[in-house]
N, C-alpha and C. Protein backbone atom coordinates (compact mmCIF):
# COMPACT_ATOMS: atom_id res chain seq x y z
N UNK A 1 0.84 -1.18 0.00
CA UNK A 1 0.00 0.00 0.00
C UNK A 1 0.88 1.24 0.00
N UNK A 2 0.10 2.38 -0.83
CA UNK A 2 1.21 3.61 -0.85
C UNK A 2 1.02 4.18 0.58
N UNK A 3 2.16 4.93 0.41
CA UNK A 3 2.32 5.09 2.23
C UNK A 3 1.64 6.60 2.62
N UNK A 4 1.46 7.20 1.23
CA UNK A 4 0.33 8.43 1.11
C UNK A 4 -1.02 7.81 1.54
N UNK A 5 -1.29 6.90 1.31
CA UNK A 5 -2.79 6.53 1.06
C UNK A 5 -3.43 5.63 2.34
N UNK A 6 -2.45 5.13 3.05
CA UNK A 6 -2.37 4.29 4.29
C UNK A 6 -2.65 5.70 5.31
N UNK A 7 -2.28 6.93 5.18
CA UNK A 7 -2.72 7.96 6.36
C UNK A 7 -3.42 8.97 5.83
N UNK A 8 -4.47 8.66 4.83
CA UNK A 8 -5.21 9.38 4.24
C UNK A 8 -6.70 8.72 3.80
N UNK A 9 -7.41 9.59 5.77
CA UNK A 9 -8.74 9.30 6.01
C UNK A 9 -9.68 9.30 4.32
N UNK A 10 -9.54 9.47 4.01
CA UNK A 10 -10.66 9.86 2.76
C UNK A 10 -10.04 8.72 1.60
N UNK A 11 -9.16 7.81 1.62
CA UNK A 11 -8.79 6.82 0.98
C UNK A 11 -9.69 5.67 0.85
N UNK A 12 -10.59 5.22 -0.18
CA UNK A 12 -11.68 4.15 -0.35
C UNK A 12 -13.24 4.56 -0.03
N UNK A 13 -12.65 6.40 0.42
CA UNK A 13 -14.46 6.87 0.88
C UNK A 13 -15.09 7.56 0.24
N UNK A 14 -16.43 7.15 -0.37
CA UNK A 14 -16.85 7.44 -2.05
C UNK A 14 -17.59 9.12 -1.28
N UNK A 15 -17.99 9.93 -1.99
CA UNK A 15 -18.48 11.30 -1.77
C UNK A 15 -19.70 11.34 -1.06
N UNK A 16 -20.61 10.16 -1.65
CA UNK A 16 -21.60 9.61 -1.16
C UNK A 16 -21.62 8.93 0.03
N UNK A 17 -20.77 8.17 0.44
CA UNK A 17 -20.65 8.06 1.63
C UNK A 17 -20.10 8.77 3.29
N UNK A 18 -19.69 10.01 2.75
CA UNK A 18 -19.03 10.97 3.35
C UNK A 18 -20.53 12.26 3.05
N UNK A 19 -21.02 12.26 2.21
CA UNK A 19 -22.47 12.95 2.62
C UNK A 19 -23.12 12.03 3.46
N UNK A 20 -23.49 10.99 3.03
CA UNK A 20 -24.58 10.27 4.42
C UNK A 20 -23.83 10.07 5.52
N UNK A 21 -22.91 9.89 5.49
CA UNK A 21 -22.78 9.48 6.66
C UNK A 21 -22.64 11.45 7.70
N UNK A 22 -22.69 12.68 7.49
CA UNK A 22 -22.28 14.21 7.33
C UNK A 22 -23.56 13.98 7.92
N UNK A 23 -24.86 13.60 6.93
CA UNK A 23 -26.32 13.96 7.32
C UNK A 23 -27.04 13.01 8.45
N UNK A 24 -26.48 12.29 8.64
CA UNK A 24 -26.54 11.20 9.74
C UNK A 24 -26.49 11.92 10.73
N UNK A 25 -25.12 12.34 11.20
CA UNK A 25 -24.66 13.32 12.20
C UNK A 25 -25.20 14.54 12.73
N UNK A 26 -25.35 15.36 11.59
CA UNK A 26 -25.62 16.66 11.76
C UNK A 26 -26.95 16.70 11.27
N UNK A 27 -27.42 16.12 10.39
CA UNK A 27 -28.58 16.83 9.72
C UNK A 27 -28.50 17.74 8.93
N UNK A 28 -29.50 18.23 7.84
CA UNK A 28 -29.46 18.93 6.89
C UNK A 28 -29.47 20.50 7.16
N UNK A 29 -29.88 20.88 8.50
CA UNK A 29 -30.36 22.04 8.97
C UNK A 29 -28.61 22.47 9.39
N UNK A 30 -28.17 21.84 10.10
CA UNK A 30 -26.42 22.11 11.00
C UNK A 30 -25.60 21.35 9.49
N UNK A 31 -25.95 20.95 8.86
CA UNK A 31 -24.51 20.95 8.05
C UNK A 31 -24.55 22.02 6.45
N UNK A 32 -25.91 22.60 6.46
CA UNK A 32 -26.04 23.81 6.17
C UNK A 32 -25.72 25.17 6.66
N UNK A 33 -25.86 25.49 8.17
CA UNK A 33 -24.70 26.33 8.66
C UNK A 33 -23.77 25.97 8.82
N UNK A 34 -23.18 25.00 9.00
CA UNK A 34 -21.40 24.65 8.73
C UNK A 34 -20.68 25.08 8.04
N UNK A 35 -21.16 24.55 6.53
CA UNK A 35 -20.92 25.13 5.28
C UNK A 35 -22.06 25.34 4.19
N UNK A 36 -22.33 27.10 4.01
CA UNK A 36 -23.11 27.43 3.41
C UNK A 36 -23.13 27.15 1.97
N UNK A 37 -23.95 26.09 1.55
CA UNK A 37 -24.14 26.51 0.18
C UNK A 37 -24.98 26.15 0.04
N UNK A 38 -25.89 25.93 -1.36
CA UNK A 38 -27.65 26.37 -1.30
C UNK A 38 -28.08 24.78 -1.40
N UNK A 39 -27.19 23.78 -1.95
CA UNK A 39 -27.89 22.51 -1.55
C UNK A 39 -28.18 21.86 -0.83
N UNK A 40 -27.51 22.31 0.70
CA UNK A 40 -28.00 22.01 1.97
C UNK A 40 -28.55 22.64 2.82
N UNK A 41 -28.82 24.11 2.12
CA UNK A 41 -29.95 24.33 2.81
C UNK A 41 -31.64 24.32 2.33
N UNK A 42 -31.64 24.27 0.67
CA UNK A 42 -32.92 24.81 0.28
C UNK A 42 -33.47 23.53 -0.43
N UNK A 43 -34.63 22.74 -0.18
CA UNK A 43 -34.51 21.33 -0.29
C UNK A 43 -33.81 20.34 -0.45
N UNK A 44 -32.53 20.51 0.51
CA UNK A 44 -31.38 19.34 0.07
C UNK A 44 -32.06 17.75 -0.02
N UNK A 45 -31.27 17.23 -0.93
CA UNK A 45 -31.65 15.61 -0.81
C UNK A 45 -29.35 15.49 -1.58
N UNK A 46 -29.69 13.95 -1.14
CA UNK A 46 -28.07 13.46 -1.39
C UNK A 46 -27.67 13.63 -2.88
N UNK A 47 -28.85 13.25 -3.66
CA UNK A 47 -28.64 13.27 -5.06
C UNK A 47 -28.01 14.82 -6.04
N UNK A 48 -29.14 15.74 -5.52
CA UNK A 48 -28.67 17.19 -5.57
C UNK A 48 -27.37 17.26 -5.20
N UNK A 49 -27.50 16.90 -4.00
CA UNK A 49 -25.93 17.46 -3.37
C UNK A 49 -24.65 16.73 -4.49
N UNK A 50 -24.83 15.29 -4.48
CA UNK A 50 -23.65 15.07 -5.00
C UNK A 50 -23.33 15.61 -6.15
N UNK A 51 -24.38 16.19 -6.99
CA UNK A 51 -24.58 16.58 -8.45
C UNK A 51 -23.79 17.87 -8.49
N UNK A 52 -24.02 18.62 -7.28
CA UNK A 52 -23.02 20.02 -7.39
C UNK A 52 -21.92 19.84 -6.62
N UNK A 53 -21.63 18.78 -5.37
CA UNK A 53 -20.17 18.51 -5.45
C UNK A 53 -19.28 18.07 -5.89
N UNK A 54 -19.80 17.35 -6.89
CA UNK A 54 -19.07 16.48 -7.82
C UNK A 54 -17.97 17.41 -8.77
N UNK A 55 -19.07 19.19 -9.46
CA UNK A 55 -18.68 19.81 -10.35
C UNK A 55 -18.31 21.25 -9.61
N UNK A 56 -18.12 20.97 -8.25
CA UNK A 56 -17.69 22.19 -7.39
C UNK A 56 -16.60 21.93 -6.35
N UNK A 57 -15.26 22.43 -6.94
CA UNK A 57 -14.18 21.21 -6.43
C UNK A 57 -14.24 22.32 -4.62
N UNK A 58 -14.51 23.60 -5.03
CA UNK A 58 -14.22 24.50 -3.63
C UNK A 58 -15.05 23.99 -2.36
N UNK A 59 -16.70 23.49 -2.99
CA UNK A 59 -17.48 23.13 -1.55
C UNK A 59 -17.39 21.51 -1.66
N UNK A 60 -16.91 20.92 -2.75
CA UNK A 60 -16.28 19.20 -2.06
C UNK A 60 -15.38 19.28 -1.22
N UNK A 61 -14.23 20.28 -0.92
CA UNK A 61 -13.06 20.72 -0.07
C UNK A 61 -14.22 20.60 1.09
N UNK A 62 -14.61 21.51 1.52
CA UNK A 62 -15.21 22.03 2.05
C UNK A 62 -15.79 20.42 3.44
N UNK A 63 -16.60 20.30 2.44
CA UNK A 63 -17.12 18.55 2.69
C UNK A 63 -16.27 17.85 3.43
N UNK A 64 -15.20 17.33 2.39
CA UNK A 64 -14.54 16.53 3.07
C UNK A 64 -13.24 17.03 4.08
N UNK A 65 -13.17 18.04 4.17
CA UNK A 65 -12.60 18.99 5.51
C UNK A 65 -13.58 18.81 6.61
N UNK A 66 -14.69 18.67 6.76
CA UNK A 66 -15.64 18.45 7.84
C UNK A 66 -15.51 17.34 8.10
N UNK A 67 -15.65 16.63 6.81
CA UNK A 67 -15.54 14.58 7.17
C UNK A 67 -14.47 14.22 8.10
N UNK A 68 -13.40 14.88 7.55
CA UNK A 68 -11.98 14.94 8.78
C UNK A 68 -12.14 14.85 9.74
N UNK A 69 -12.60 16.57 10.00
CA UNK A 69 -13.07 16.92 11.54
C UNK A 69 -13.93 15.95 12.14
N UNK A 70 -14.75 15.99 11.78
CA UNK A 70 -15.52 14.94 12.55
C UNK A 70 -15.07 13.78 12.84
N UNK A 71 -14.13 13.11 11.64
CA UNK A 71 -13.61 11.54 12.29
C UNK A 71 -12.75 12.20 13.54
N UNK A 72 -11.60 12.82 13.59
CA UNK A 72 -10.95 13.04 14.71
C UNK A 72 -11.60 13.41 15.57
N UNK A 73 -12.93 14.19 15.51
CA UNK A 73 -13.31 14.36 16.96
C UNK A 73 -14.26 13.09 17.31
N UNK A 74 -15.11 12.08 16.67
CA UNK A 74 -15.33 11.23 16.89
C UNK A 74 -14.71 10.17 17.13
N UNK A 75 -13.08 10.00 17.56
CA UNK A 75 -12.63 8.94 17.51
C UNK A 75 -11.90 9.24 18.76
C-alpha cells in the first residue's frame, strides 16, 4: 500500500458516503450552517448534493474537511 494513502482518512471513501454518513450526524439544517451553500440548505436531498459537489471542487473541499473533523473528533 502507498504510504500516502495508508494515512489518508478519505482513501476508499466514495463522496456519497461521506455525505450520508455528514447527514446522519448533523442533519441537513447544522450541516447547512457549517458550510453554506444552497444545496444544503434549500430542499437538500443526497442526489442534488452530489450533483453540485461532484462539479464544485471548492465546496467538495469544504465537505470533506468536515468529514476529517468529525472523524478526529469522533474517535
Amino acid at each position: 500500500m502507498n504510504s500516502e494513502q495508508k494515512n489518508n482518512p478519505l482513501h476508499g471513501v466514495t463522496l456519497e458516503m461521506i455525505l450520508n454518513q455528514l447527514v446522519r450526524h448533523y442533519g441537513w439544517d447544522e450541516l447547512g450552517q457549517r458550510i453554506r451553500i444552497n444545496c444544503f440548505i434549500s430542499d437538500p436531498s443526497v442526489m442534488s448534493s452530489l450533483k453540485f459537489l461532484r462539479k464544485t471542487p471548492w465546496a467538495r473541499t469544504k465537505v470533506e474537511e468536515l468529514y476529517i473533523e468529525w472523524l478526529r473528533n469522533d474517535s
